[in-house]
Protein backbone atom coordinates (compact mmCIF):
# COMPACT_ATOMS: atom_id res chain seq x y z
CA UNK A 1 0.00 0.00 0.00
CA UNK A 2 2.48 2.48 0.59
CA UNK A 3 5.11 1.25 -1.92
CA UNK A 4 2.12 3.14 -4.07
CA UNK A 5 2.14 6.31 -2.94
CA UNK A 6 6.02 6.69 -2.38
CA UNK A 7 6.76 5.02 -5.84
CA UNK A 8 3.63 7.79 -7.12
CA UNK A 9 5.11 10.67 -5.48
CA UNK A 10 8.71 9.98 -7.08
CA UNK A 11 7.29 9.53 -10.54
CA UNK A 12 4.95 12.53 -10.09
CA UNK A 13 8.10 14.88 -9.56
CA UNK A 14 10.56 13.07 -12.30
CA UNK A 15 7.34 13.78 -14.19
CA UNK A 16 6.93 17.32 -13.54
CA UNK A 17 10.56 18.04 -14.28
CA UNK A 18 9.39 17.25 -18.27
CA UNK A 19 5.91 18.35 -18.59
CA UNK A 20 4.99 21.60 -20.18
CA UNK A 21 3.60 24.16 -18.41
CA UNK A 22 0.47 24.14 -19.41
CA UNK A 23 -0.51 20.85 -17.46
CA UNK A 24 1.78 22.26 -14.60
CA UNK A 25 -1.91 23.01 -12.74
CA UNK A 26 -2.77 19.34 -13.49
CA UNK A 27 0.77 18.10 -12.56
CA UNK A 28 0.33 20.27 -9.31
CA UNK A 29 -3.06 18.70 -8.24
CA UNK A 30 -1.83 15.47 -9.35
CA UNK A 31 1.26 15.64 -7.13
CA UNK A 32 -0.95 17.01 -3.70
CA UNK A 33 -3.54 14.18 -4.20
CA UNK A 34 0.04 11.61 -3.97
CA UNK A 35 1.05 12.90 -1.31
CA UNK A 36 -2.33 13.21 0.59
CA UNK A 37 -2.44 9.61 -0.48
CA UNK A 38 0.83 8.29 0.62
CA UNK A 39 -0.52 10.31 3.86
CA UNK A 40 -3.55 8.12 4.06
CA UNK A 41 -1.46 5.05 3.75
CA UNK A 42 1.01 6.20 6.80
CA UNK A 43 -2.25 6.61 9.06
CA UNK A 44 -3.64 3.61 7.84
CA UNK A 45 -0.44 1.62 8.50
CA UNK A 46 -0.10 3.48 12.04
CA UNK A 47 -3.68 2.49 13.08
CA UNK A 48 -3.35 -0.91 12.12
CA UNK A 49 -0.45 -1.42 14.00
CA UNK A 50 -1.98 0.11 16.78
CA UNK A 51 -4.59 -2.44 16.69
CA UNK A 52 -2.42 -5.22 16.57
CA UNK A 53 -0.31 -4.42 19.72
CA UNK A 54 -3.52 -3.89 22.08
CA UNK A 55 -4.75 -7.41 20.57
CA UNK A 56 -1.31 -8.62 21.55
CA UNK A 57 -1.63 -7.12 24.68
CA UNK A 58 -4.79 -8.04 25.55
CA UNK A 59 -3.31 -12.05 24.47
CA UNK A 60 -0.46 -11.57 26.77
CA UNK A 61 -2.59 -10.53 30.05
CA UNK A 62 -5.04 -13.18 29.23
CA UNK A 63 -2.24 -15.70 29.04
CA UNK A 64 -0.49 -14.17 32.07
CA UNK A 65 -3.68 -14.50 34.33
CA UNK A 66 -4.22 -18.22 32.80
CA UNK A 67 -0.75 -18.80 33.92
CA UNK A 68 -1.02 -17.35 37.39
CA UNK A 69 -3.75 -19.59 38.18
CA UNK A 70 -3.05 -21.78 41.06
CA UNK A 71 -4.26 -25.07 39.23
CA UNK A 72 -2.45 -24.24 36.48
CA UNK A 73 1.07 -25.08 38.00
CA UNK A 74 2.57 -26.78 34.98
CA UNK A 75 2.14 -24.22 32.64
CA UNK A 76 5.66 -23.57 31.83
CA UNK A 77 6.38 -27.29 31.14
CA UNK A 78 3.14 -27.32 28.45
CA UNK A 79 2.99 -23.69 26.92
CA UNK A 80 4.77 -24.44 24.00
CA UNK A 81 2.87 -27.65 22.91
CA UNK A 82 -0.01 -25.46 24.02
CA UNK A 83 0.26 -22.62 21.51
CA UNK A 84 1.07 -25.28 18.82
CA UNK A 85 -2.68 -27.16 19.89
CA UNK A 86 -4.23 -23.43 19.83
CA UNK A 87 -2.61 -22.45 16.32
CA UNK A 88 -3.53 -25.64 14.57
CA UNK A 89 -7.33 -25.20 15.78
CA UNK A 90 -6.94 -28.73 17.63
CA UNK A 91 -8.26 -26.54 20.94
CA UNK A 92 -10.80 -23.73 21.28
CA UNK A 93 -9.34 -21.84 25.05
CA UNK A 94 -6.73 -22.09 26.96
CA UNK A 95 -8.23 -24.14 29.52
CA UNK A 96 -8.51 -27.00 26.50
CA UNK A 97 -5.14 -26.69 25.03
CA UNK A 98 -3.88 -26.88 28.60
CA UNK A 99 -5.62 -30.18 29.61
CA UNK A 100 -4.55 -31.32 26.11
CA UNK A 101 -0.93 -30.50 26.65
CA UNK A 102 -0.08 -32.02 30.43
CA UNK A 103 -1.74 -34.96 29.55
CA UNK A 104 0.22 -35.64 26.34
CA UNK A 105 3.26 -34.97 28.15
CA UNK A 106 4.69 -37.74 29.95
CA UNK A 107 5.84 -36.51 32.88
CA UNK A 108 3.22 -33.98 33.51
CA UNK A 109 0.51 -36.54 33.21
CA UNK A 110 2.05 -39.08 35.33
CA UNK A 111 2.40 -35.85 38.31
CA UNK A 112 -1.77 -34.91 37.81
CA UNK A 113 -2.81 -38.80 37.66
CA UNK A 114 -0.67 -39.04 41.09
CA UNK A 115 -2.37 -36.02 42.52
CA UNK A 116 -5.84 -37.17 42.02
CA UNK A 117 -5.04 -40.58 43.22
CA UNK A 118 -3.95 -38.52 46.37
CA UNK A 119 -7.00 -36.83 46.12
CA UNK A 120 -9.30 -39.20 45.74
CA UNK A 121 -7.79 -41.28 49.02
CA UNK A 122 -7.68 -38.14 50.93
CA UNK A 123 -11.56 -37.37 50.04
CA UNK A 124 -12.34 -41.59 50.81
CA UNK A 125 -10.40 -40.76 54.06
CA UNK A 126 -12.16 -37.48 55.40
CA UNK A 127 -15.44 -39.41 54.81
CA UNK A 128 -14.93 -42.30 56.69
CA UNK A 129 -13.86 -39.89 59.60
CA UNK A 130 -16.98 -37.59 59.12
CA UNK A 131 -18.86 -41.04 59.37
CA UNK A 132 -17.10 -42.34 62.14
CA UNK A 133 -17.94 -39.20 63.56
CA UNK A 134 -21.28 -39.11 62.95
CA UNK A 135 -21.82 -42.22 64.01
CA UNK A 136 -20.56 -41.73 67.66
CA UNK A 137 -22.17 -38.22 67.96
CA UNK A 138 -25.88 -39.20 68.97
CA UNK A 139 -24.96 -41.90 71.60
CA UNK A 140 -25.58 -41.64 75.44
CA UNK A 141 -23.99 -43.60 77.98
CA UNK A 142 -26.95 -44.33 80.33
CA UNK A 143 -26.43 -44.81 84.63
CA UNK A 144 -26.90 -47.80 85.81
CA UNK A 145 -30.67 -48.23 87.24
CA UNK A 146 -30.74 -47.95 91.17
CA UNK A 147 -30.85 -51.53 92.06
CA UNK A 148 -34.76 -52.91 93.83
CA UNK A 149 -35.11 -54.17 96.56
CA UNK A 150 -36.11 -58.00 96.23
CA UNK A 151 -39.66 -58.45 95.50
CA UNK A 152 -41.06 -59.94 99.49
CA UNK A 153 -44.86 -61.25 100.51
CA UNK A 154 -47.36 -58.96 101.37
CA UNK A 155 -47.24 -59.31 104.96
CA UNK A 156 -43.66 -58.29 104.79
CA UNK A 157 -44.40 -55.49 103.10
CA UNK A 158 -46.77 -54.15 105.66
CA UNK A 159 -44.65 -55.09 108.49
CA UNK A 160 -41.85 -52.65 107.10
CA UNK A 161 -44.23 -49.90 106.34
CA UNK A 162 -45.74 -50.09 110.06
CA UNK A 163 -42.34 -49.30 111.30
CA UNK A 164 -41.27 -46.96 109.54
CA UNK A 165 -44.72 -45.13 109.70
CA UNK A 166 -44.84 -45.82 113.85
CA UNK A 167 -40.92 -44.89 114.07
CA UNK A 168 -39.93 -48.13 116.04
């Protein structure tokens, strides 16, 4: 685009050098419309690449936060295979070429198969404690019933309660 208007504006003044004067008005118009052109074409070319860097920007923080996520800890190890995934349209987000990449690496897969093993143990553990726990929560231990005295006949039982009542 701007190979154009510099390559315009050069001819335009070899040009002008051999044209007779009565174009020179024509020649003169001719030569400001180049050069508002090649103008154009700077601005143009200056916006664009404007555009491009905050899109590049805006890549790089997105990429930086995705990094700086705590489950994302082998994101060093995987970002290469991960742009590769993400250029060839084989994943959509980071978040997919991420999962793609540690698990088609060796040595990250084996770490993040370990880790949910532990995980999975560690979860099996806390609930059989919150269920040994639950189950001891609701029981009571009772006293021991005051012992009775053992059953006696009738007249017995009146002969104790006339002596107590009479105090002898």
């Amino acid at each position: 685009m701007s190979t154009f208007g510099t390559n315009a504006t050069s001819t335009l003044t070899a040009v002008r050098a051999r044209v007779p004067a009565r174009f020179s008005t024509a020649m003169d118009r001719l030569y400001e419309l180049a050069q508002h052109n090649q103008l154009l074409e700077q601005q143009i070319q200056r916006n664009q690449q404007s555009v491009q860097q905050q899109h590049e920007q805006a890549l790089n923080s997105e990429i930086a936060q995705f990094a700086a996520e705590p489950n994302h800890e082998h994101f060093e190890t995987v970002k290469l295979h991960m742009a590769s995934l993400l250029q060839g349209g084989q994943a959509k987000t980071l978040q997919d070429a991420y999962e793609q990449a540690i698990y088609a690496n060796p040595t990250t897969r084996s770490t993040v198969l370990q880790q949910q093993v532990t995980a999975a143990q560690e979860e099996a553990k806390r609930k059989a404690q919150a269920a040994k726990t639950a189950s001891g929560v609701n029981v009571k231990s009772r006293a021991a019933l005051p012992s009775t005295k053992a059953v006696t006949s009738m007249e017995d039982t009146i002969r104790e309660t006339y002596l107590r009542l009479t105090g002898t």
